[in-house]
Protein backbone atom coordinates (compact mmCIF):
# COMPACT_ATOMS: atom_id res chain seq x y z
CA UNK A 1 8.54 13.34 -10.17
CA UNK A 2 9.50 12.61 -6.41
CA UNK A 3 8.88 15.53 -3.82
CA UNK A 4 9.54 16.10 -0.09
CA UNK A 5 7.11 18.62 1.71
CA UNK A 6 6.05 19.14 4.54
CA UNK A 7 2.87 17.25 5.41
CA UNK A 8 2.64 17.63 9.47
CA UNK A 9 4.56 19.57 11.77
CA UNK A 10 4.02 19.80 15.59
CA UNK A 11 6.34 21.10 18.42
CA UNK A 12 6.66 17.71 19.80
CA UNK A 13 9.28 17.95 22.99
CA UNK A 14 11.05 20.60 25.16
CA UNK A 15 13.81 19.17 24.55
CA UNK A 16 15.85 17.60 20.95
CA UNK A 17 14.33 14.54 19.59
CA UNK A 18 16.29 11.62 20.20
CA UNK A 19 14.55 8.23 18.68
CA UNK A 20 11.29 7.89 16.66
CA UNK A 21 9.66 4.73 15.28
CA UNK A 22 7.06 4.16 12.94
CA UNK A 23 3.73 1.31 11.71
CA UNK A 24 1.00 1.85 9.69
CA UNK A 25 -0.32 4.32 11.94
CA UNK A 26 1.30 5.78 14.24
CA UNK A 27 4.32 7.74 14.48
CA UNK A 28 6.47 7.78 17.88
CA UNK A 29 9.10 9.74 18.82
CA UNK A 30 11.37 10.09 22.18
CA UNK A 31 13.42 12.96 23.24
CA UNK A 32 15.49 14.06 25.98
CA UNK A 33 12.32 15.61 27.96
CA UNK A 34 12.15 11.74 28.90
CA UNK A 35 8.74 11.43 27.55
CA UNK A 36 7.52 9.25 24.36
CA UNK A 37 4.64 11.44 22.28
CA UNK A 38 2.37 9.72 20.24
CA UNK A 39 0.87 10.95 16.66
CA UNK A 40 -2.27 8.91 14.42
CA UNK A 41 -0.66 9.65 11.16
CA UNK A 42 -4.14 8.81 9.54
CA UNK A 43 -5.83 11.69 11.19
CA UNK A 44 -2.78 13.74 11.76
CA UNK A 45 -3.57 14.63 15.45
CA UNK A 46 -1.64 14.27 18.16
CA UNK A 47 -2.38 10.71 20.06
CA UNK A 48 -1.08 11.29 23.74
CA UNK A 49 2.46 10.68 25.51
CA UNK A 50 4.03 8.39 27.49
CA UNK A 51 5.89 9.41 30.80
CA UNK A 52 7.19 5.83 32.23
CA UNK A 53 10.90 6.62 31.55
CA UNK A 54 13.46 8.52 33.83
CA UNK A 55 16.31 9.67 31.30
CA UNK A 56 16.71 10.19 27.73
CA UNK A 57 14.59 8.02 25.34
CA UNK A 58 17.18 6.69 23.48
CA UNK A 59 15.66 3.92 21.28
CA UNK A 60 11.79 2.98 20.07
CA UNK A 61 10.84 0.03 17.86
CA UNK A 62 7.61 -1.30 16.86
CA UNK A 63 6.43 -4.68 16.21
CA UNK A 64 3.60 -4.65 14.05
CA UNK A 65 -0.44 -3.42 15.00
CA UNK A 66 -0.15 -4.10 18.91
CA UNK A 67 3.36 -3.95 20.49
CA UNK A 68 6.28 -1.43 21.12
CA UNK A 69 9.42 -1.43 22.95
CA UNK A 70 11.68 1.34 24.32
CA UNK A 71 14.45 1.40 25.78
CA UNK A 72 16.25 4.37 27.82
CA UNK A 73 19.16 6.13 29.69
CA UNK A 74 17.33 4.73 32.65
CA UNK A 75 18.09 0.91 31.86
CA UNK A 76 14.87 0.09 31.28
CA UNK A 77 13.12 -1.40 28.90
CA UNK A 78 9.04 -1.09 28.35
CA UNK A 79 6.76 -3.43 26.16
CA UNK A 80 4.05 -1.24 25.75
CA UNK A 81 0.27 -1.98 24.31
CA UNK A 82 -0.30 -0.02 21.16
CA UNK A 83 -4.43 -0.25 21.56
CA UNK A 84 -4.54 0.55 24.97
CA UNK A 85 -1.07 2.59 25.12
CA UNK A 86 -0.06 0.54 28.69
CA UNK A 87 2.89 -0.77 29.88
CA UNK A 88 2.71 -4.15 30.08
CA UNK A 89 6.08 -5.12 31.36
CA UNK A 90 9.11 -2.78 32.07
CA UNK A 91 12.61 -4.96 32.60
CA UNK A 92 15.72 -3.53 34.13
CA UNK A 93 17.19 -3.93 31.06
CA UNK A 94 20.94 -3.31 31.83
CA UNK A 95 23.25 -1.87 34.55
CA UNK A 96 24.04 1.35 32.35
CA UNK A 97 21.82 3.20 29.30
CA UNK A 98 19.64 0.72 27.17
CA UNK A 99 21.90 2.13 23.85
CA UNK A 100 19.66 0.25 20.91
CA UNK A 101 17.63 -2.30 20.81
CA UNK A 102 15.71 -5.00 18.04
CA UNK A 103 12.61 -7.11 17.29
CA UNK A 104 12.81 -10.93 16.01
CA UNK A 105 10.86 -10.82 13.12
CA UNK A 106 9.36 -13.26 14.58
CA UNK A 107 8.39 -11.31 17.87
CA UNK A 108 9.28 -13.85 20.49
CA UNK A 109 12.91 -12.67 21.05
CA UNK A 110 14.45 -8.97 21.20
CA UNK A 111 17.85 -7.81 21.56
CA UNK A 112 19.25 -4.94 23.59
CA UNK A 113 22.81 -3.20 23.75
CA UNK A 114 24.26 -0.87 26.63
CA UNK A 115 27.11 0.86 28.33
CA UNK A 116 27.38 -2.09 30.67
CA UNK A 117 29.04 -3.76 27.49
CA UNK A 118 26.65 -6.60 27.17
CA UNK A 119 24.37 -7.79 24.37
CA UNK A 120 21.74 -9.20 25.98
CA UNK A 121 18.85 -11.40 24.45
CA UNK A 122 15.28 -11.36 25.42
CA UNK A 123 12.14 -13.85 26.23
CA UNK A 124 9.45 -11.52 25.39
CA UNK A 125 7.28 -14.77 25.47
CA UNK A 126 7.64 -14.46 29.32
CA UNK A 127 9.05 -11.61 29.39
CA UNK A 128 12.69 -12.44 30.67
CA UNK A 129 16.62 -12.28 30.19
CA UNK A 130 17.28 -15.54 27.74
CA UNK A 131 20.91 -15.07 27.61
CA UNK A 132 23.74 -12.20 27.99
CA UNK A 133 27.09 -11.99 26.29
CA UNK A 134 29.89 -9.82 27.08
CA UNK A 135 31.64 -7.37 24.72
CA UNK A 136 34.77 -5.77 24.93
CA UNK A 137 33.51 -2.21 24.47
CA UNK A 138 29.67 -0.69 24.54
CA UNK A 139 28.10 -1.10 21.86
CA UNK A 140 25.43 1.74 20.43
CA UNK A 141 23.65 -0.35 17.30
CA UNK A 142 22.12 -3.93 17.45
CA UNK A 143 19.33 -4.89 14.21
CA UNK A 144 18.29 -8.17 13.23
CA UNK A 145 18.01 -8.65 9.44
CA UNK A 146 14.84 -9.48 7.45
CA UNK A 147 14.76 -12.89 8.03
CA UNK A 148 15.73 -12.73 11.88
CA UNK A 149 19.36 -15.63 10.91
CA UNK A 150 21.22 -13.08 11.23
CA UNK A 151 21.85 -9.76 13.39
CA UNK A 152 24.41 -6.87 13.51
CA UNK A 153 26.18 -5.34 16.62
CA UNK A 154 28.14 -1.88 15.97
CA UNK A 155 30.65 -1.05 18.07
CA UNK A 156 32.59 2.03 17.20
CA UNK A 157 33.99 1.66 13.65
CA UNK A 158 33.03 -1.49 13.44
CA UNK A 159 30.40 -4.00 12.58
CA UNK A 160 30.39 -7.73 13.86
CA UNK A 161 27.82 -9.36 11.77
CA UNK A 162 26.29 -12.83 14.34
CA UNK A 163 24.51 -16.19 12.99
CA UNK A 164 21.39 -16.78 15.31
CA UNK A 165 22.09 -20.74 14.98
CA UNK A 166 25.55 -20.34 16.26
CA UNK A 167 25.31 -16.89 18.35
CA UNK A 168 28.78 -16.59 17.27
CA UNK A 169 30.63 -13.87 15.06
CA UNK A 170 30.30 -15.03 11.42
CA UNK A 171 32.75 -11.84 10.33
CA UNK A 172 33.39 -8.11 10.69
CA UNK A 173 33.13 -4.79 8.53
CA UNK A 174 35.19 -2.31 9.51
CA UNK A 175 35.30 1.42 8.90
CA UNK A 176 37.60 4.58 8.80
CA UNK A 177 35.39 6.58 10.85
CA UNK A 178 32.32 5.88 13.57
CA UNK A 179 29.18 4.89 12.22
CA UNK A 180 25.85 6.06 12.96
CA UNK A 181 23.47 4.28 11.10
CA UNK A 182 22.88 0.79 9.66
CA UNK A 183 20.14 -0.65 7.95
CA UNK A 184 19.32 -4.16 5.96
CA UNK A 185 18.33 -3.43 2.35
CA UNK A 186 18.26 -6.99 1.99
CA UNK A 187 18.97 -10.16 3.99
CA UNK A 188 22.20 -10.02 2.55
CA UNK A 189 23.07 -6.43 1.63
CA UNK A 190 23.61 -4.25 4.88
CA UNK A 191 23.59 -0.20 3.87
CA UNK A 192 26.16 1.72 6.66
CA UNK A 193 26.63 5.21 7.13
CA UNK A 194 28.62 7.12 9.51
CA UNK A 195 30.89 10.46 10.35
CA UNK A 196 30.96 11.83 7.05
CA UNK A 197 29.51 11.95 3.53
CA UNK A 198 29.57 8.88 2.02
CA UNK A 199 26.77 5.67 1.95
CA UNK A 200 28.48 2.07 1.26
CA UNK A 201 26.67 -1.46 0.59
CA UNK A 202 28.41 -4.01 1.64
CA UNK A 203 27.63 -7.64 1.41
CA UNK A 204 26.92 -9.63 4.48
CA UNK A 205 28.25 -13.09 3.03
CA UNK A 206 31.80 -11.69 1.64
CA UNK A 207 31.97 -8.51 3.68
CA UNK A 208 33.24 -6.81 0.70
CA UNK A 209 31.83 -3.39 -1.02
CA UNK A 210 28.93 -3.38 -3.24
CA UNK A 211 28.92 0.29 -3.70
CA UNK A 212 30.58 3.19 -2.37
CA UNK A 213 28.44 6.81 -2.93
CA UNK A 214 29.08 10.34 -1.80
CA UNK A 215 25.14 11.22 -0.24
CA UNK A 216 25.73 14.43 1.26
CA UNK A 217 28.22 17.08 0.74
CA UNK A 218 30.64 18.20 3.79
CA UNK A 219 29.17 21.27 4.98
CA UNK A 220 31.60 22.37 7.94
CA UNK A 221 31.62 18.58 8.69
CA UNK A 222 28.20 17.50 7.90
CA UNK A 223 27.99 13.94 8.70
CA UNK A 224 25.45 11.18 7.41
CA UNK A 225 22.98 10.97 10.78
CA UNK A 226 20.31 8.35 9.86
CA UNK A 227 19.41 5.77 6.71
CA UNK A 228 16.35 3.81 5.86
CA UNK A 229 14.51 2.28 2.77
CA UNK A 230 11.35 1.28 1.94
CA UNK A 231 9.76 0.15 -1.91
CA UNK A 232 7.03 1.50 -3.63
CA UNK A 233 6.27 0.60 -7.04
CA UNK A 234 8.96 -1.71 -7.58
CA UNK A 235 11.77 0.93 -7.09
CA UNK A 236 14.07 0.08 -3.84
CA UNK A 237 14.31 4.28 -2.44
CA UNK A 238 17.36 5.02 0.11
CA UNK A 239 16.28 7.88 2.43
CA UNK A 240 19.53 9.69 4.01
CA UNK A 241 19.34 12.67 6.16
CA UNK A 242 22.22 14.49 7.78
CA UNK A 243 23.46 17.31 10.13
CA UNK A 244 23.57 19.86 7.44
CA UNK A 245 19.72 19.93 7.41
CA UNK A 246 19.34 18.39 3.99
CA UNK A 247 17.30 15.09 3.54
CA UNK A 248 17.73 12.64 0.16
CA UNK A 249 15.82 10.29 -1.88
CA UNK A 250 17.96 7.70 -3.70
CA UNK A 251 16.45 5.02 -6.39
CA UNK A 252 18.61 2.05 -5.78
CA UNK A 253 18.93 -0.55 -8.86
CA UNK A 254 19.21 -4.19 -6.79
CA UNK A 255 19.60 -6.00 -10.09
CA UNK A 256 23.11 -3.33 -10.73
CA UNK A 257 23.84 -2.74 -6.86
CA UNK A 258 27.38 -1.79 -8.41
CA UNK A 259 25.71 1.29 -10.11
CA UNK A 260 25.53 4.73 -7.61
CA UNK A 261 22.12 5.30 -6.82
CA UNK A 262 20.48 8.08 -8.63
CA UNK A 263 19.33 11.14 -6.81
CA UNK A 264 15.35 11.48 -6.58
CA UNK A 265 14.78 14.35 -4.95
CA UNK A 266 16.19 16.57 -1.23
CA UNK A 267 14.91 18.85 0.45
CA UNK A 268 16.23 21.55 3.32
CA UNK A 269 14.70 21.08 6.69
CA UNK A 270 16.86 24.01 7.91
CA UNK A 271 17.42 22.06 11.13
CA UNK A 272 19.80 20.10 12.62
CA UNK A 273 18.85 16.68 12.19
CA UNK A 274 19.30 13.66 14.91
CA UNK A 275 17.36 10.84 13.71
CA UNK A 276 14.35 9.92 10.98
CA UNK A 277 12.19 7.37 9.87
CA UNK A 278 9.39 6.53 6.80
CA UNK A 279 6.01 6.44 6.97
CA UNK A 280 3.70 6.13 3.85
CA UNK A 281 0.60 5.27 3.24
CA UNK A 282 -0.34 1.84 1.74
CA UNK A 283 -3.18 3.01 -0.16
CA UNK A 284 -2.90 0.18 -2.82
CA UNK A 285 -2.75 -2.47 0.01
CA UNK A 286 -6.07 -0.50 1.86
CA UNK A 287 -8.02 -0.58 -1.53
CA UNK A 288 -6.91 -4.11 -2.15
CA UNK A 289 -8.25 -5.37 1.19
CA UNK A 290 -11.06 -3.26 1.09
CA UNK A 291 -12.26 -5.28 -2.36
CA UNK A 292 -11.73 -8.47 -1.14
CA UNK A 293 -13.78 -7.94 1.76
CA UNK A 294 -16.72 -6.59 -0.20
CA UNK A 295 -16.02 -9.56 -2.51
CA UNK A 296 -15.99 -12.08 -0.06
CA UNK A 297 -18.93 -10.37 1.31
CA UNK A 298 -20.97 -10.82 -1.23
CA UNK A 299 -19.86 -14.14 -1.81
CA UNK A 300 -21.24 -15.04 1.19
CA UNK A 301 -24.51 -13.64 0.46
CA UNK A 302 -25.03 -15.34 -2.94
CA UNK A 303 -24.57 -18.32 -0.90
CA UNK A 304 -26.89 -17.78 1.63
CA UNK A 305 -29.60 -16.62 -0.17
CA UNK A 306 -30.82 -19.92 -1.81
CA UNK A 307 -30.34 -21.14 2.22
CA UNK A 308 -33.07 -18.01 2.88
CA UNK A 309 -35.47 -18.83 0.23
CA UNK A 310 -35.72 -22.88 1.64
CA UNK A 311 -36.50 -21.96 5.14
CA UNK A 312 -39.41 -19.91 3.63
CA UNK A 313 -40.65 -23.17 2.39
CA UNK A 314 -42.79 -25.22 4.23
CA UNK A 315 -44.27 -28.32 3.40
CA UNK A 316 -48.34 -30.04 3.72
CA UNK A 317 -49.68 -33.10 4.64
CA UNK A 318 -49.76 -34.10 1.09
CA UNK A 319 -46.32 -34.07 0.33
CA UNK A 320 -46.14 -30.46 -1.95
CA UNK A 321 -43.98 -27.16 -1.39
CA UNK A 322 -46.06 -24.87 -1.31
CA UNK A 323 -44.37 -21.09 -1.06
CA UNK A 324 -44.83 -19.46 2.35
CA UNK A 325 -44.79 -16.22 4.02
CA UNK A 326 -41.90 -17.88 6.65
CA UNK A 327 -43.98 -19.26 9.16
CA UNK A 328 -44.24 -22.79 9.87
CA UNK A 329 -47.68 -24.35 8.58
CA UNK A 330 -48.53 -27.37 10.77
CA UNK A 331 -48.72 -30.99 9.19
CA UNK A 332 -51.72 -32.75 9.66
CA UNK A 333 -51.48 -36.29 10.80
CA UNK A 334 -54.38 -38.60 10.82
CA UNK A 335 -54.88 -40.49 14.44
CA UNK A 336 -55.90 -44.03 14.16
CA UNK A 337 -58.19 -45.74 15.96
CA UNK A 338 -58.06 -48.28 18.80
CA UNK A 339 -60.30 -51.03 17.54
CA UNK A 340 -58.73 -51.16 13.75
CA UNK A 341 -55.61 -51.30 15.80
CA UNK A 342 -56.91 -54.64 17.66
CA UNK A 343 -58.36 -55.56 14.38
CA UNK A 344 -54.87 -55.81 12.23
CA UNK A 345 -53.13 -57.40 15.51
CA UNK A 346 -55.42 -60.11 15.06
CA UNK A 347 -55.24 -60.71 11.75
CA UNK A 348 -51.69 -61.00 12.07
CA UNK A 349 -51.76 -63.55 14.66
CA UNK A 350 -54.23 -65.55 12.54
């Protein structure tokens, strides 16, 4: 039985929320006050905030334990230190707004969209512009997939779908109405949402329709705000939330992708929403890790201890272990004397 509750609530901003990212611990969210707050999920306390940004906070993305980039209506973009919460670098990102922005899986390259209608690509290695392309229109989306071959730029209706090895358009997907979301269920099957109701699949390769499903119904024009996914237990869940307050589970079959989704659960936040992410605990992984280390642990010890036990032997003049307390016992040696010395000398000579 799937529920949503809430778990922790805190009046984060002055203003509407306008980006939030999450990692294992921390949850981050920027608003329109122009400040980032910070929240340890694992104690559910409020971590701090981050005032480096002059404008709206318009996009936030983590890259694993120690980094995380955002990217504003000021043009700039910030690499930030998660354990220390500096600013290690802040780039004048573009001319206009910073719009969106994406982590490499591999974390040495980024990409960033804005209203100066470039797509530019990043060095975070050294921390510098690698290359910048030109688009015909802004762009408001960019996301690399899973495996980082392939990324996505949204423009409007549409969404031109690049090859890294070529940095060329590989094909389009084009819909009726703008879209606000996109998200990568798989390397090859990209989930978009937009202005109004409906979720579709589509598949990166043929850019045809997996699956077409009505998420939301149109409240006085409720549109589809924000998607994401994440497994547990086997069982690939779509999360949708949209402007009519309501947010949605979905258990997604990848084996019958053709096959609508089934509803798990939804829940009425009674608020208009502008953005979400998931968080959940990895309590499996935690326990997991936590075992092996006390394994390994004790591993370790077993094999010391026979180490332990030798160095409390010591050893006698005649050759025997004998067990000690630890401390060294000295080894007698016999001195020999100077005239049997002379004596053997000369017996060898004779």
């Amino acid at each position: 039985n799937w529920e949503a509750v809430p778990d922790f609530t805190h009046h984060a901003h002055s203003a509407s929320l306008s980006a939030v990212a999450v990692n294992d611990r921390y949850v981050v969210t920027g608003s329109r006050d122009e400040t980032i707050q910070i929240y340890d999920m694992k104690k559910k306390v409020e971590h701090g905030a981050l005032m480096q940004h002059n404008g709206t906070i318009t996009c936030l993305e983590f890259y694993g334990h120690a980094h995380l980039l955002s990217g504003a209506e000021d043009g700039i973009m910030c690499i930030w230190n998660t354990k220390r919460w500096e600013c290690l670098k802040s780039i004048k990102a573009h001319k206009g707004h910073v719009t969106s922005l994406s982590i490499h899986p591999s974390g040495k390259l980024a990409l960033s969209v804005g209203t100066d209608k470039t797509l530019r690509t990043w060095n975070l290695v050294e921390g510098r512009s690698a290359f910048i392309k030109k688009l015909k229109q802004n762009a408001h989306i960019v996301k690399w997939s899973p495996s980082g071959e392939k990324y996505v730029v949204v423009i409007a209706n549409k969404v031109d779908i690049y090859k890294l090895a070529t940095a060329s358009v590989s094909g389009t997907i084009v819909m009726e109405k703008r879209i606000s979301s996109v998200k990568f269920i798989t390397d090859c099957i990209l989930a978009i949402v937009g202005d109004e109701e409906f979720v579709r699949l589509f598949d990166c390769e043929s850019k045809k329709c997996l699956c077409e499903f009505k998420a939301h119904e149109n409240r006085t024009a409720a549109l589809v705000k924000e998607i994401d996914s994440f497994e547990r237990e086997g069982v690939c869940v779509l999360v949708t939330a949209s402007s009519d307050g309501y947010i949605k589970m979905w258990s997604l079959d990848l084996d019958q992708i053709k096959n609508a989704p089934s509803l798990l659960c939804e829940v009425n936040t009674k608020a208009r929403l502008t953005c979400l992410a998931v968080w959940h605990k990895k309590d499996s992984e935690t326990k997991q890790i936590s075992n092996e280390a006390t394994t390994s642990s004790s591993q370790v010890h077993e094999v010391e201890q026979p180490l332990i036990k030798r160095n409390k032997i010591s050893w006698s003049d005649c050759g025997q272990p004998l067990e000690g307390d630890g401390q060294e016992v000295p080894v007698k040696r016999k001195v020999p004397d100077k005239q049997q010395k002379k004596k053997k000398k000369l017996q060898r000579l004779k």
